[in-house]
Every structure is written in structure tokens, then in C-alpha cells.
C-alpha atoms as a PDB file:
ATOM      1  CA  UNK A   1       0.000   0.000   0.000  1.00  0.00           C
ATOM      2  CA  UNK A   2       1.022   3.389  -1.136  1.00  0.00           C
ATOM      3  CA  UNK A   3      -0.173   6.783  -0.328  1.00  0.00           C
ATOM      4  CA  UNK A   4       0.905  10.265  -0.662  1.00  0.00           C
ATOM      5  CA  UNK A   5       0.121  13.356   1.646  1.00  0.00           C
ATOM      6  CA  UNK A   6       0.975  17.141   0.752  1.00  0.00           C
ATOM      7  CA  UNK A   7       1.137  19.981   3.310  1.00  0.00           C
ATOM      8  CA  UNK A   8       2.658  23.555   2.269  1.00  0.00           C
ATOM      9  CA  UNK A   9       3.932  25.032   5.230  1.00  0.00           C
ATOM     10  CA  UNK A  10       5.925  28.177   5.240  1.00  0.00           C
ATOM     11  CA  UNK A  11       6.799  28.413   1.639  1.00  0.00           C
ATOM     12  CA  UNK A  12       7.777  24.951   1.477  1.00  0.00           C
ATOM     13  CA  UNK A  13       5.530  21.840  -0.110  1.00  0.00           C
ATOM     14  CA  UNK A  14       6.274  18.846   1.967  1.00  0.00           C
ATOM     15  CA  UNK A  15       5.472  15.602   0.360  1.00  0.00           C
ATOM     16  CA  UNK A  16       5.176  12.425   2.186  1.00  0.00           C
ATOM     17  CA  UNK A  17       5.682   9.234   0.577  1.00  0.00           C
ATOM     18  CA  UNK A  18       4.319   6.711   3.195  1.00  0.00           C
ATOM     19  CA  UNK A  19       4.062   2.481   2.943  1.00  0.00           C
ATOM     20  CA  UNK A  20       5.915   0.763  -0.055  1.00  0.00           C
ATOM     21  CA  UNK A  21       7.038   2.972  -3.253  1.00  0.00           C
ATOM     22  CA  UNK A  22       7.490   0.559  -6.328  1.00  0.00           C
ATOM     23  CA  UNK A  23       6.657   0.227  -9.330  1.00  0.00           C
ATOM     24  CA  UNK A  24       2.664   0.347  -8.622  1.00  0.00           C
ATOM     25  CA  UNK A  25       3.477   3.707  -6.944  1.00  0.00           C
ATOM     26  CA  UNK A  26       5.547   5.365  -9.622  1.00  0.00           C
ATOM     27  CA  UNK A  27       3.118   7.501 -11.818  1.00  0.00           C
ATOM     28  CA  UNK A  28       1.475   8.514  -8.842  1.00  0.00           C
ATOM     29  CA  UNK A  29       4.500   9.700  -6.918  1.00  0.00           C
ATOM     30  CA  UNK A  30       6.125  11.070 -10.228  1.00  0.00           C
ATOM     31  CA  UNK A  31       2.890  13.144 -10.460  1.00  0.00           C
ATOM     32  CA  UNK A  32       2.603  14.583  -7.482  1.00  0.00           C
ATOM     33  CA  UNK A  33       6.618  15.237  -6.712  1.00  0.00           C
ATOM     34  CA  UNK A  34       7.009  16.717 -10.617  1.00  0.00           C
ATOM     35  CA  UNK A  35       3.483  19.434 -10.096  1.00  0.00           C
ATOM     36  CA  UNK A  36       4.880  20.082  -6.199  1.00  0.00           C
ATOM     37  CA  UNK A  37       8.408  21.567  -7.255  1.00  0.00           C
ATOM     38  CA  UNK A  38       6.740  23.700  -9.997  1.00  0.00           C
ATOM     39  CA  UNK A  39       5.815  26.032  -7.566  1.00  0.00           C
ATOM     40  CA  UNK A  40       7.700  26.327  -4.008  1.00  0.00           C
ATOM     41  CA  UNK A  41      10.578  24.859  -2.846  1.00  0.00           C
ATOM     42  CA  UNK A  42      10.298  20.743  -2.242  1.00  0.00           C
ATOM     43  CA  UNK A  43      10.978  18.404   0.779  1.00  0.00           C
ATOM     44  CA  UNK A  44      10.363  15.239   0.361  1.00  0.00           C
ATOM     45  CA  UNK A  45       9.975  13.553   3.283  1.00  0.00           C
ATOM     46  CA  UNK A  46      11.023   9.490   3.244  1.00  0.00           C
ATOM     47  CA  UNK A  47       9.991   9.267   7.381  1.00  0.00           C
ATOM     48  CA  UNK A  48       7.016   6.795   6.487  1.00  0.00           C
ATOM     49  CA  UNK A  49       8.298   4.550   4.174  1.00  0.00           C
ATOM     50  CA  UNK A  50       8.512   0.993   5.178  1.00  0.00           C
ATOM     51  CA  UNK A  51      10.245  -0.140   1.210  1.00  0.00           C
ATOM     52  CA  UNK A  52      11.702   1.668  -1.778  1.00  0.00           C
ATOM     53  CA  UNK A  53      12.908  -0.642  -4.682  1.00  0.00           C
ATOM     54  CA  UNK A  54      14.790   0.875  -7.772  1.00  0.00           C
ATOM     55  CA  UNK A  55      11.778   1.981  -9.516  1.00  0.00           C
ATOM     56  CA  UNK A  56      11.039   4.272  -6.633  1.00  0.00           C
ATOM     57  CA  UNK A  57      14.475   5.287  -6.355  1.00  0.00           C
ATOM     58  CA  UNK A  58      14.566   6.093 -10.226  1.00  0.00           C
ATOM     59  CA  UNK A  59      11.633   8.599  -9.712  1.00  0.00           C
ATOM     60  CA  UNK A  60      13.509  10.605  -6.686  1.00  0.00           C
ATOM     61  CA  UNK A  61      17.051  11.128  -9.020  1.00  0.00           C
ATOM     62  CA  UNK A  62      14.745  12.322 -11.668  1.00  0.00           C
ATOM     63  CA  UNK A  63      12.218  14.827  -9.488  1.00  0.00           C
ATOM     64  CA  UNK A  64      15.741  15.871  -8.024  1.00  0.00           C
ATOM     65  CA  UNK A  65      17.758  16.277 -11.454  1.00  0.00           C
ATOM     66  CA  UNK A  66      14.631  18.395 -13.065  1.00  0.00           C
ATOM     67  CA  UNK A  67      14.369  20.527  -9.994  1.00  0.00           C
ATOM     68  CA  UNK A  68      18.294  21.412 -10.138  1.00  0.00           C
ATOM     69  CA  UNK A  69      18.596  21.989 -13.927  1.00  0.00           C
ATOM     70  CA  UNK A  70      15.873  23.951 -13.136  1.00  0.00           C
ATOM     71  CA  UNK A  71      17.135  26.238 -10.450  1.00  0.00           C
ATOM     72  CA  UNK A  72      14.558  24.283  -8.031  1.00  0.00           C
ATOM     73  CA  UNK A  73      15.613  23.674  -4.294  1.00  0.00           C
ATOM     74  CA  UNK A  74      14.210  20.128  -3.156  1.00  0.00           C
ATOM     75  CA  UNK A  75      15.131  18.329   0.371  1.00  0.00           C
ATOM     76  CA  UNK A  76      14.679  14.825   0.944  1.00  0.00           C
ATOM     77  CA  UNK A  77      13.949  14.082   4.647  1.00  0.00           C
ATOM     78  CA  UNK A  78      15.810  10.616   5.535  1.00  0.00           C
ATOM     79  CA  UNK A  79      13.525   7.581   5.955  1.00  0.00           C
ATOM     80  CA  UNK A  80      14.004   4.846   8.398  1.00  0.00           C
ATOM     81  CA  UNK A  81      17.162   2.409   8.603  1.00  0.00           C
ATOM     82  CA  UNK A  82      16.266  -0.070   5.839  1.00  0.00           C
ATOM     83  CA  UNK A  83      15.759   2.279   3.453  1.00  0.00           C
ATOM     84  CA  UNK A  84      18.207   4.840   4.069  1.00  0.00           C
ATOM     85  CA  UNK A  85      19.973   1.637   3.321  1.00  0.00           C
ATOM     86  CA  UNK A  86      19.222   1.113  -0.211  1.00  0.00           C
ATOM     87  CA  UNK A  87      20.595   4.472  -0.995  1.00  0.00           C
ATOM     88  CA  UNK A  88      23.655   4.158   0.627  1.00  0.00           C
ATOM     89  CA  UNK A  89      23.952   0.355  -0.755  1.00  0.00           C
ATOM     90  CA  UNK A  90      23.229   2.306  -4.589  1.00  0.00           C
ATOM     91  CA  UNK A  91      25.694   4.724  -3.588  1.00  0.00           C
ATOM     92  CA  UNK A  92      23.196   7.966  -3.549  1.00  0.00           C
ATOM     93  CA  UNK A  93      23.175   8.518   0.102  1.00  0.00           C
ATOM     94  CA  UNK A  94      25.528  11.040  -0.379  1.00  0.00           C
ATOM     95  CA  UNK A  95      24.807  12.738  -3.626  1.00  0.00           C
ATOM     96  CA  UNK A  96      20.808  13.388  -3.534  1.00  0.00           C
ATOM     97  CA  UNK A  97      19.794  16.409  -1.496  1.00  0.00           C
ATOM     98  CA  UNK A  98      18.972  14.801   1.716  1.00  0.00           C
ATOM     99  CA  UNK A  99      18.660  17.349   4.830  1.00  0.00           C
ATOM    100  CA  UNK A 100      21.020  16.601   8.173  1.00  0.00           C
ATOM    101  CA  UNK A 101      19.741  13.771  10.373  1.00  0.00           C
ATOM    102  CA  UNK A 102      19.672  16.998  13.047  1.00  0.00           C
ATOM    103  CA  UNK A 103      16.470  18.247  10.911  1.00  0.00           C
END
């Protein structure tokens, strides 16, 4: 199960990917993270994710690479251990946008 909630809050459009992002979740979450950075800066917040495979993972480097060729500023909020995992076993951990574990 896969659902998405949106919440602008001080300038900012907060998306929160929550349950299992994978390939059934793709067009939806590429939808709603591609129309969110049109307009304010983007976090995307990872917190209620219980699984990311590569599909999911395939539409955060894209939302992020659009948003930077386009002057954008996005912010990924870290998820929980497993799938911070994935990134850093992909090697991305350290090169997508994500905000200090302090945050």
C-alpha cells in the first residue's frame, strides 16, 4: 500500500511518501513530486516509508535532477534504517539532497 500526503507550510511543499514505493506507486509519486516543485521549494519527506525498490528510487534522481537543472531547491527528509539503506547500498546517500539527520 502506497499513499501520498501534501502539506505547504511556510513556503515549502512537503510531500510524504508513506508504505511501499514501487513500481505500482511510480506515476502517482512522479505526479505529485514533478506538479509540487513547480511552484515552491520541495521536501520530500522518506519518514514513512517501510520499502523503496529501484523503480522508486529512479523517480527521486529524476524529481531531483529536473528541480536542479531547473534552479529548483528540493530536500529529501531521511527515511528509516532499511531504506536509508538502499541508498547508501546504490551509492546515492551522499549525492541526492537529503537534509542533516539533526532536521
Amino acid at each position: 500500500m502506497f499513499e501520498i500526503e501534501t502539506l505547504d507550510q511556510s513556503g515549502t511543499r512537503r510531500v510524504s511518501l508513506i508504505g511501499e514505493f514501487d513500481l505500482a506507486a511510480v506515476e502517482d509519486a512522479r505526479s505529485a513530486l514533478e506538479a509540487s516543485s513547480e511552484d515552491a521549494p520541495l521536501e520530500i519527506d522518506l519518514g514513512q516509508l517501510t520499502f523503496i525498490d529501484s523503480s522508486g528510487i529512479g523517480v527521486l534522481v529524476a524529481v531531483c535532477e529536473a528541480a536542479d537543472q531547473a534552479g529548483r531547491t528540493v530536500r529529501i527528509l531521511p527515511g528509516p534504517e532499511g531504506v536509508q539503506r538502499v541508498f547508501e547500498i546504490v551509492g546515492l546517500s551522499d549525492r541526492l539532497p537529503f537534509a542533516d539527520s539533526e532536521s
